[in-house]
Protein backbone atom coordinates (compact mmCIF):
# COMPACT_ATOMS: atom_id res chain seq x y z
CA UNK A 1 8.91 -13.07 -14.21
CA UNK A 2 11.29 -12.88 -11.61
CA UNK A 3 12.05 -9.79 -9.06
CA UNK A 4 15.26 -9.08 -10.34
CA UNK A 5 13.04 -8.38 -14.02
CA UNK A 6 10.33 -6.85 -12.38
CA UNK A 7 13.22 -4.28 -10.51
CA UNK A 8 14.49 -3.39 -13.59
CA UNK A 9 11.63 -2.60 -15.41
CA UNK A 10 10.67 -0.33 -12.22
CA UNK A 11 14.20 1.51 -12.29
CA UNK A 12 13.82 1.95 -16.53
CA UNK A 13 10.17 3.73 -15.40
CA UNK A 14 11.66 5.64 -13.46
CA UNK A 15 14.51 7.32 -15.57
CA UNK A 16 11.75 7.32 -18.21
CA UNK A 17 9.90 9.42 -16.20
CA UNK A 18 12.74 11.75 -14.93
CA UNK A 19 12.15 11.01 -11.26
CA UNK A 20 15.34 9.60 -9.03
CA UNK A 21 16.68 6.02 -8.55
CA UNK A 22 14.77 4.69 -5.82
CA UNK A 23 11.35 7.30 -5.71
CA UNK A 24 9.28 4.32 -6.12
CA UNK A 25 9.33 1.50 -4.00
CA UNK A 26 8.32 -2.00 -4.79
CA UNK A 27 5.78 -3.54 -2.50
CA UNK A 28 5.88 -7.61 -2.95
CA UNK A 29 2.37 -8.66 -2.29
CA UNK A 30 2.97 -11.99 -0.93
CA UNK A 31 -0.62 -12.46 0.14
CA UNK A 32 -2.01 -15.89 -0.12
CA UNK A 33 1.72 -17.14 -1.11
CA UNK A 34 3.23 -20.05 0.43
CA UNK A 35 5.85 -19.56 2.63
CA UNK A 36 8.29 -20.92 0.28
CA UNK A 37 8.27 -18.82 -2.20
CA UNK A 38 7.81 -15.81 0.05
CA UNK A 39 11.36 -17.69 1.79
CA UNK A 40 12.65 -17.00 -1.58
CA UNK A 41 12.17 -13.67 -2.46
CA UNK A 42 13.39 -12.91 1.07
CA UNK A 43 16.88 -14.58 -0.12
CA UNK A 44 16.97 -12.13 -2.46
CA UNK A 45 17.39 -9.09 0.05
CA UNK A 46 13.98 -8.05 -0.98
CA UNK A 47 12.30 -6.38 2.40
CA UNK A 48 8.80 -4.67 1.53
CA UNK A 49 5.93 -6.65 1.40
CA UNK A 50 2.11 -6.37 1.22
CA UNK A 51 -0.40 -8.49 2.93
CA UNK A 52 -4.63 -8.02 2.60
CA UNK A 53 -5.80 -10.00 5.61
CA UNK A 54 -4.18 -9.12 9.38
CA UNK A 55 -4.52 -12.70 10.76
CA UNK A 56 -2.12 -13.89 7.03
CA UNK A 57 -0.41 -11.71 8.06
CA UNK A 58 0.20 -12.64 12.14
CA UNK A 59 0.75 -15.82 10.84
CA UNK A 60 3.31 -15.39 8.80
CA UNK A 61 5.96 -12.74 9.28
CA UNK A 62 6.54 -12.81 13.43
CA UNK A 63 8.50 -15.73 12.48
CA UNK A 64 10.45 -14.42 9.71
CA UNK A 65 11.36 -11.03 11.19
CA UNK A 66 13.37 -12.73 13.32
CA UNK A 67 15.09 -14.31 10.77
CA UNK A 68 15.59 -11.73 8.31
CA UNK A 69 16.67 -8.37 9.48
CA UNK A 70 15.13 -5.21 7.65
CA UNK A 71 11.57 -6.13 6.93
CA UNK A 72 8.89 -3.77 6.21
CA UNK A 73 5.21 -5.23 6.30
CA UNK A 74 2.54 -2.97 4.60
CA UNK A 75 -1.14 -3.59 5.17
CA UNK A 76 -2.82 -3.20 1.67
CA UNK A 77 -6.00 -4.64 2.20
CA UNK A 78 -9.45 -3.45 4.04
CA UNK A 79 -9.28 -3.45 8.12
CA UNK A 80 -11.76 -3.68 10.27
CA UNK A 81 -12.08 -1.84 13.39
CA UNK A 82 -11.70 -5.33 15.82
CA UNK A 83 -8.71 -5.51 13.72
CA UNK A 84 -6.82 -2.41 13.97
CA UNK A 85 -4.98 -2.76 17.67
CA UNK A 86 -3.62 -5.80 15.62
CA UNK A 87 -2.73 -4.29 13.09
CA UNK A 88 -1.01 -1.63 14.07
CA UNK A 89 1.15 -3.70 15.92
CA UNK A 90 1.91 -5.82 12.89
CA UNK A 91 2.33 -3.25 10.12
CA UNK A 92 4.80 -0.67 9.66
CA UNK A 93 2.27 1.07 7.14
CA UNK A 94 -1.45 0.68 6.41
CA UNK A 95 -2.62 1.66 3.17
CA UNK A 96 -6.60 1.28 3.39
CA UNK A 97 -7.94 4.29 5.98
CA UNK A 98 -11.29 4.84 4.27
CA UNK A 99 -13.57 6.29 7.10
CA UNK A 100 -13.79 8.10 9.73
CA UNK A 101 -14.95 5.49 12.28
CA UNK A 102 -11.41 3.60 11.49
CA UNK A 103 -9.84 6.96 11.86
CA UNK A 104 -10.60 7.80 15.32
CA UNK A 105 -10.02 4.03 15.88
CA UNK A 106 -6.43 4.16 15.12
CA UNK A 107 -6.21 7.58 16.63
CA UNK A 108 -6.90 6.23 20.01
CA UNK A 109 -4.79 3.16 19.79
CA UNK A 110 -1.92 5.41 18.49
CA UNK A 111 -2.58 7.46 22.12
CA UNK A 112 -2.95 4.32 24.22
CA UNK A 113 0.14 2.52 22.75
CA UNK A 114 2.65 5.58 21.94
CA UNK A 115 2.95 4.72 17.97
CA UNK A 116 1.50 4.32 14.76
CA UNK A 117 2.18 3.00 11.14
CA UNK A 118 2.54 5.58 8.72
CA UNK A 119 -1.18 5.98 6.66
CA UNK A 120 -2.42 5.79 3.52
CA UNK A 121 -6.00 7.00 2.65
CA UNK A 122 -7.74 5.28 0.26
CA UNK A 123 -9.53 6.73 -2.28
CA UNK A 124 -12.08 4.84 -4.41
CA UNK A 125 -11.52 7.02 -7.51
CA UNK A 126 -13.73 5.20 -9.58
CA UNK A 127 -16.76 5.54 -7.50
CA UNK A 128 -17.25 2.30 -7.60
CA UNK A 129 -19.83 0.48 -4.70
CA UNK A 130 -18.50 -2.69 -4.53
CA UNK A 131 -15.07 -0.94 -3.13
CA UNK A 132 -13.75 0.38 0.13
CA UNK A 133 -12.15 4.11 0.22
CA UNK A 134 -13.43 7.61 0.50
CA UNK A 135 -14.78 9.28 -2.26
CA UNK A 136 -12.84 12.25 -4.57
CA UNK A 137 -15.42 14.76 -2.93
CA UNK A 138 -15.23 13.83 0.44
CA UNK A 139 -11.42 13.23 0.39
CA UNK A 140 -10.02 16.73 0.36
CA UNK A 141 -12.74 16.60 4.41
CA UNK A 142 -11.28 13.26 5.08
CA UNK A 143 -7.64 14.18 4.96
CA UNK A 144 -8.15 17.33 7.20
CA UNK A 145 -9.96 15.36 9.41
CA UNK A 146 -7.23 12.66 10.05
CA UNK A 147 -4.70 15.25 10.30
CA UNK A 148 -6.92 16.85 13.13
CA UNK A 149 -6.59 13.82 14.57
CA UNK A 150 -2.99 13.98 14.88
CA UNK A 151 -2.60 10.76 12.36
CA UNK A 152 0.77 10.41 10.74
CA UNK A 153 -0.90 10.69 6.82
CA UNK A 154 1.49 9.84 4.55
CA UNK A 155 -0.42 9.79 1.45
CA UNK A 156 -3.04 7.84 -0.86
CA UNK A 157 -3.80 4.60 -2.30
CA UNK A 158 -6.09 3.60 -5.09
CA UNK A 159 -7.22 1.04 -6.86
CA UNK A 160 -8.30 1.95 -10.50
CA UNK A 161 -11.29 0.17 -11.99
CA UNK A 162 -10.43 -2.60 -14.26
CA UNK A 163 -12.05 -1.78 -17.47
CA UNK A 164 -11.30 1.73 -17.18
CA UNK A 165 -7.64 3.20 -17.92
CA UNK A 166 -5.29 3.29 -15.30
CA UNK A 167 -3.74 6.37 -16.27
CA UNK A 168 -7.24 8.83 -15.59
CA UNK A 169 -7.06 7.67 -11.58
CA UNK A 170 -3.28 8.02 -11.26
CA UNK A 171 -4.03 11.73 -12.08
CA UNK A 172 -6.67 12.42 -10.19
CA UNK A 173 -5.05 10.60 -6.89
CA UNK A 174 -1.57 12.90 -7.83
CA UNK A 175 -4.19 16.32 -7.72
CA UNK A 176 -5.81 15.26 -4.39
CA UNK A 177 -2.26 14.56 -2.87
CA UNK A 178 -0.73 17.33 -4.09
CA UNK A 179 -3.24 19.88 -2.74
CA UNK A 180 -3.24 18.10 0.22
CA UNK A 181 0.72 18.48 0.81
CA UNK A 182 0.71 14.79 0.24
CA UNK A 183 3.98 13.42 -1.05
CA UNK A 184 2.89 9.23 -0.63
CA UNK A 185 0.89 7.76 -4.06
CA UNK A 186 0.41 4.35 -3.46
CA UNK A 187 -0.67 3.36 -6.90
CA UNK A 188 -0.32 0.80 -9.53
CA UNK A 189 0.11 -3.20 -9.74
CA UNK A 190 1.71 -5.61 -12.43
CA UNK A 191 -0.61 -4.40 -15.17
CA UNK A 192 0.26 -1.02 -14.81
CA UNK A 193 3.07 -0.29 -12.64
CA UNK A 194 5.34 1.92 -14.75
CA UNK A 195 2.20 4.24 -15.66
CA UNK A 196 2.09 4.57 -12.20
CA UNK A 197 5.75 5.55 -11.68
CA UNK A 198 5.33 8.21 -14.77
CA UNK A 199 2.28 9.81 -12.02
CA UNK A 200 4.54 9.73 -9.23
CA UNK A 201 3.81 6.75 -7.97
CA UNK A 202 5.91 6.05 -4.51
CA UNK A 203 4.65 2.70 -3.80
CA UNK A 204 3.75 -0.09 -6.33
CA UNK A 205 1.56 -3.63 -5.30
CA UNK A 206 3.25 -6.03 -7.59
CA UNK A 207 2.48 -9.28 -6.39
CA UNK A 208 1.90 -12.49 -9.02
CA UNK A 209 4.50 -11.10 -11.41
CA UNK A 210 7.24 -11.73 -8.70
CA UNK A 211 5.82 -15.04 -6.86
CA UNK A 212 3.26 -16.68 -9.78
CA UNK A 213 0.51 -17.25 -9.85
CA UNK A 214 -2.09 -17.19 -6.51
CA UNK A 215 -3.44 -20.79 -5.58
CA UNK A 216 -6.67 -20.07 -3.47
CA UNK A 217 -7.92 -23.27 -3.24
């Protein structure tokens, strides 16, 4: 599937859901893609992308920002502490705050260097222990906290379980945003992307659909 396909499936979700042109951006995961076809997409005039790991990521886009004018590099995967001066100098957006310790992390760096990427918190909605993010219960304390920390929150991120349906953890990440004030759902992947956009979705992680298929050997 190519982005042009994957685009306009993401525009048809949206009228189908009665939300504007453009509400829902499309994050290209390009994480563990070769440069190549990351090159690619870039000819395209696509400019968001989503990497998991902060030293990919370091070794990958300083070279292409300054050959392509416009890029936007989210953070999508877990960071650790030792990671996060990095980070925030890498990313214009982090999508994986899920505890306080990072929190007060980032809220010192953001003091000591004069900026900070827009946040997301994740949530793990599913309750699941193998995953990173705050839990429903705590999240409505984790938010306030942040924001008492002076943290530019933009919103949330999830990732649903995989045998479960998508469409149960959209909603319940839209009710914790919205009586939180928060307008930023990052939500939703190839599988599920337009269900996403019909929950308000503003940021979808579509990554395979767009470059094929991951080699991790």
């Amino acid at each position: 599937m190519s982005l042009a396909e994957i685009t306009a499936r993401l525009r048809k979700a949206e009228v189908a859901a009665g939300r504007p042109e453009g509400a829902t951006q499309l994050i290209a995961v390009s994480k563990v893609q070769p440069n190549e076809r990351v090159e690619a997409v870039l000819d395209e005039g696509h400019r968001l992308y989503g990497e998991n790991k902060v030293q990919e990521a370091a070794g990958k886009w300083p070279a292409f920002r300054e050959r392509f004018e416009g890029l936007k590099v989210h953070l999508i995967g877990p960071l650790q502490t030792n990671k996060a001066r990095q980070a925030m100098q890498l990313f214009e957006a982090i999508h994986s705050v899920d505890r306080p310790k990072l929190a007060q992390t980032l809220a010192r760096l953001a003091q000591e260097l004069g900026q900070c990427p827009d946040l997301f918190i994740q949530v793990n909605t599913g309750e699941e222990a193998q995953k990173a993010g705050i839990l429903p219960a705590d999240a409505d304390a984790f938010i306030a906290e942040c924001r008492d920390l002076d943290l530019p929150v933009q919103g949330l991120m999830c990732i649903p379980p995989v045998e479960e349906e998508a469409a149960l953890h959209f909603a319940l990440l839209a009710k914790i945003a919205a009586r939180n004030g928060l307008t930023g759902l990052s939500m939703g992947m190839s599988s599920d992307f337009e269900k996403a956009v019909s929950f308000g979705a503003t940021h979808v992680r579509v990554g395979s659909a767009i470059f094929g298929a991951r080699d991790y050997g």
